[in-house]
C-alpha atoms as a PDB file:
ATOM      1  CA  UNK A   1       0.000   0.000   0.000  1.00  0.00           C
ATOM      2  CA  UNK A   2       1.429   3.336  -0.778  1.00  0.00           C
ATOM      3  CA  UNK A   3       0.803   6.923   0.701  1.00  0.00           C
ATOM      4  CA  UNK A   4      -2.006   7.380  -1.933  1.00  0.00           C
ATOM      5  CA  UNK A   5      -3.877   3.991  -1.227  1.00  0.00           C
ATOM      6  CA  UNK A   6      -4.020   5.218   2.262  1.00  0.00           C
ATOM      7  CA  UNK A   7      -5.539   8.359   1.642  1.00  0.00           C
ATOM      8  CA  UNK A   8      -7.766   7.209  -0.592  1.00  0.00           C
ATOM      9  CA  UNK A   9      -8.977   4.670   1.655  1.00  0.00           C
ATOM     10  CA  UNK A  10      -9.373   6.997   4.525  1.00  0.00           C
ATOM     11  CA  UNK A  11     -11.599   8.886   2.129  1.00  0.00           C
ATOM     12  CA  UNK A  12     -13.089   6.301   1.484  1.00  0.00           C
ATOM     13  CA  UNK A  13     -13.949   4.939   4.758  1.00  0.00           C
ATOM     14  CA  UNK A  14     -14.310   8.091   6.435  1.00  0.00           C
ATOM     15  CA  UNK A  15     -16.313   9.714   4.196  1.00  0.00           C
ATOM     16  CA  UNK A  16     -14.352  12.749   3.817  1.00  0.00           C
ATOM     17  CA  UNK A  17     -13.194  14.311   0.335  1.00  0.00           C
ATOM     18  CA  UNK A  18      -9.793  13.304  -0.746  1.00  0.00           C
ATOM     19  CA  UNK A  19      -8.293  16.440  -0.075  1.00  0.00           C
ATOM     20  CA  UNK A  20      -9.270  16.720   3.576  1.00  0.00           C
ATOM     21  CA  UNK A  21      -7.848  12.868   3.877  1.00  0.00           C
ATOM     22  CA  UNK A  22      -4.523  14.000   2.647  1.00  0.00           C
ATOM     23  CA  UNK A  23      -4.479  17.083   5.440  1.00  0.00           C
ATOM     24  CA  UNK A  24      -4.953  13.872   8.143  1.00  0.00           C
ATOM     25  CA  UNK A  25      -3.030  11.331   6.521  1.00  0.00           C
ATOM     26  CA  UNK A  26       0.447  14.205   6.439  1.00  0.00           C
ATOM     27  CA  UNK A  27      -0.363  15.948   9.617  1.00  0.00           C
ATOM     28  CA  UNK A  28      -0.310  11.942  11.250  1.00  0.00           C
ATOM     29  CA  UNK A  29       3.143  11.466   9.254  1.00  0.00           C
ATOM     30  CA  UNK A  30       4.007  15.004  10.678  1.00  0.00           C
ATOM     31  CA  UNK A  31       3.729  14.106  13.624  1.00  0.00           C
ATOM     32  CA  UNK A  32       5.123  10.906  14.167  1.00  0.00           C
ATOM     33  CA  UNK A  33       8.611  12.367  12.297  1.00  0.00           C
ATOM     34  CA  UNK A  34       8.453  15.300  14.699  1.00  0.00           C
ATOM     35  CA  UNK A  35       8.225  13.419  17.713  1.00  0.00           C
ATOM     36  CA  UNK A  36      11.061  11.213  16.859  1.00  0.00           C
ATOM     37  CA  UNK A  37      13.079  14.165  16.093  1.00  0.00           C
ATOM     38  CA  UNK A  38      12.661  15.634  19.429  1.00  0.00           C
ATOM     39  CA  UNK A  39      13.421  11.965  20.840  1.00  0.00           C
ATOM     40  CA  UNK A  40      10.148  10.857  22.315  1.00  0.00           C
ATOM     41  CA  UNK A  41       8.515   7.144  21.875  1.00  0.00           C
ATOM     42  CA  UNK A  42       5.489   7.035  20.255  1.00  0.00           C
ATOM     43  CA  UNK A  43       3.269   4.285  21.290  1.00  0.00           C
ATOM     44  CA  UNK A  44      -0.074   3.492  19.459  1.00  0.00           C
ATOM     45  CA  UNK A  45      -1.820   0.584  21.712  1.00  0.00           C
ATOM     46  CA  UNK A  46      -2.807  -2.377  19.368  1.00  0.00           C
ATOM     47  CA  UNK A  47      -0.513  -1.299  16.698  1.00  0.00           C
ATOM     48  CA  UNK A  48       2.968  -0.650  17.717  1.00  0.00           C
ATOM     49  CA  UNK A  49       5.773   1.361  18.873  1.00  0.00           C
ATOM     50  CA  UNK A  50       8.004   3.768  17.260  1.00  0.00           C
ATOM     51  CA  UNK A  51      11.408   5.375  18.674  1.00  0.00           C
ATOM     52  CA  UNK A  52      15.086   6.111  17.941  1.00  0.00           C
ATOM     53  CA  UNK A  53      18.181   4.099  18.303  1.00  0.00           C
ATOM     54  CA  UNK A  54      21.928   5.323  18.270  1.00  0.00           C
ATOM     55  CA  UNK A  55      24.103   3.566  15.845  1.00  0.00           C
ATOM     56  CA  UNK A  56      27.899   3.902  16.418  1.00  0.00           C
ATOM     57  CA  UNK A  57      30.212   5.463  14.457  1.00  0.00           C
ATOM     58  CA  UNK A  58      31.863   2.603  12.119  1.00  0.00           C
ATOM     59  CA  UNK A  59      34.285   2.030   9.380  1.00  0.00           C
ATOM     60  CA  UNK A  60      32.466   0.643   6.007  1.00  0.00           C
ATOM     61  CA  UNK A  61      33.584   0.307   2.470  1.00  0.00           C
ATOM     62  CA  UNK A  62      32.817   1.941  -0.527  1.00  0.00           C
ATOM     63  CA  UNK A  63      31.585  -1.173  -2.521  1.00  0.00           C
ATOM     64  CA  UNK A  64      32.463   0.551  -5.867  1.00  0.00           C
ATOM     65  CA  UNK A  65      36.500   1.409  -4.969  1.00  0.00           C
ATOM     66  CA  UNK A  66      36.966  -0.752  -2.123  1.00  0.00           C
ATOM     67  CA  UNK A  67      38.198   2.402   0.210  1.00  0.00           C
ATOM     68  CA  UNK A  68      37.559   2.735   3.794  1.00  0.00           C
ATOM     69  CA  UNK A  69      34.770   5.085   4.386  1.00  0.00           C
ATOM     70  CA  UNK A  70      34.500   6.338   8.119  1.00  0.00           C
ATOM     71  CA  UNK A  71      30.426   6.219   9.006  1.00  0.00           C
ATOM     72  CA  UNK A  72      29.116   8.898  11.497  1.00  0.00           C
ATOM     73  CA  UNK A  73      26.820   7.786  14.159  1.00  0.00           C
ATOM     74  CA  UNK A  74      23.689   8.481  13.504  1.00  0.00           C
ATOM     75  CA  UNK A  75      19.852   7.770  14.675  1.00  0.00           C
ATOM     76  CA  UNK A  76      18.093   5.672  13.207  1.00  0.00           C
ATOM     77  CA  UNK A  77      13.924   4.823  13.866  1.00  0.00           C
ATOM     78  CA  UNK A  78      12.703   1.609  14.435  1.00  0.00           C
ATOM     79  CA  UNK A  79       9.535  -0.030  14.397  1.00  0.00           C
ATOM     80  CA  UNK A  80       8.108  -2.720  17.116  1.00  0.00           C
ATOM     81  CA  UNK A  81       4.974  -4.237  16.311  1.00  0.00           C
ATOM     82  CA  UNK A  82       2.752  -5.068  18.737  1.00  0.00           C
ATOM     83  CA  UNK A  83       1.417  -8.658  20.031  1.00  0.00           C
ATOM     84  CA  UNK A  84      -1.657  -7.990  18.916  1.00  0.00           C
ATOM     85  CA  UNK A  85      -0.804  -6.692  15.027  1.00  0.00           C
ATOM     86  CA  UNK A  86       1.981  -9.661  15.165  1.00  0.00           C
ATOM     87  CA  UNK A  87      -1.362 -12.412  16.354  1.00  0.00           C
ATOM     88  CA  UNK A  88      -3.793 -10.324  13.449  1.00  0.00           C
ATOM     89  CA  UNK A  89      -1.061 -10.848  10.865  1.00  0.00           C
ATOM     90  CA  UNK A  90      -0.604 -14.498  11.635  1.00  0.00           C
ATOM     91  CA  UNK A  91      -3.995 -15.433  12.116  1.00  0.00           C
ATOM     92  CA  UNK A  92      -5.264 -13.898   8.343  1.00  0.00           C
ATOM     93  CA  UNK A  93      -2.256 -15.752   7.335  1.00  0.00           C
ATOM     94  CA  UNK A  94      -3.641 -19.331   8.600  1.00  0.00           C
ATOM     95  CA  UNK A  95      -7.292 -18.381   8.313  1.00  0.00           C
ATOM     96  CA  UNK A  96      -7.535 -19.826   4.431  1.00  0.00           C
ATOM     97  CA  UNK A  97      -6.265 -23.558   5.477  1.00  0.00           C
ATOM     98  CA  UNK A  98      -8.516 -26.065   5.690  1.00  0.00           C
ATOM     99  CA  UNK A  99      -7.980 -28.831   7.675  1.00  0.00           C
ATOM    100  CA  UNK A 100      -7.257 -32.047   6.497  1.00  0.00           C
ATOM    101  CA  UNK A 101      -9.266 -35.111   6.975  1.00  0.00           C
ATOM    102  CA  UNK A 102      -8.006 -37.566   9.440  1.00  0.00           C
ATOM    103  CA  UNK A 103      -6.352 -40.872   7.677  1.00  0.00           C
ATOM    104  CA  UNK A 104      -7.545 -43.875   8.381  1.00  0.00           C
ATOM    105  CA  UNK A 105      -5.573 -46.747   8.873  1.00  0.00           C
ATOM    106  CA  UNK A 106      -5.307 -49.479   6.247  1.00  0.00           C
ATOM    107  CA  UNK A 107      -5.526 -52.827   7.467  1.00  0.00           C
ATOM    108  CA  UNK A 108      -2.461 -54.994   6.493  1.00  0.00           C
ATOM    109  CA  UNK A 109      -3.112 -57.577   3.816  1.00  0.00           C
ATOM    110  CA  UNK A 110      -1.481 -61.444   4.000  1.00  0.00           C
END
């Protein structure tokens, strides 16, 4: 799903024109970039969590020359889902199986 399916399915949903389901959809994204910016956690119950974590400063490799590259540290965000998206995601995932019919056991033949 991209940026667009999401507004137009708040729109959708919500009833609202597509413009005014952009406004929400950026001023959400807004937010949550702000927030991390200023450090916080952002928590959304059911969903997930968002925050920062430091990365050390490291020495990579430009893959093209082969010459050391010193990396700054740097902050990075991360995403942890929740236990109940990880149990939604699972369970549509298994939902289509059907289960199979016992087996019966074949007698042995002499």
């Amino acid at each position: 799903m991209t940026k667009a399916d999401l507004i137009d399915e708040v729109s959708r949903l919500a009833e609202l024109t597509r413009k005014d389901s952009e406004v929400i959809v950026e001023t959400i994204f807004d937010s949550v970039v702000r927030s991390l910016r200023a450090g916080d956690k952002i928590e959304i119950r059911g969903f997930g969590s968002f925050r920062t974590r430091q990365r050390k400063p490291r020495v990579g490799r430009n893959p093209k020359t082969g010459d050391r590259v010193d990396v700054p540290a740097k902050k990075i965000p991360f995403f942890k889902p929740s236990k109940e998206l990880k149990d939604l995601v699972n369970e549509t995932a298994a939902a289509p199986a059907t289960p199979a019919a016992p087996a019966t056991p074949v007698p042995p033949t002499a």
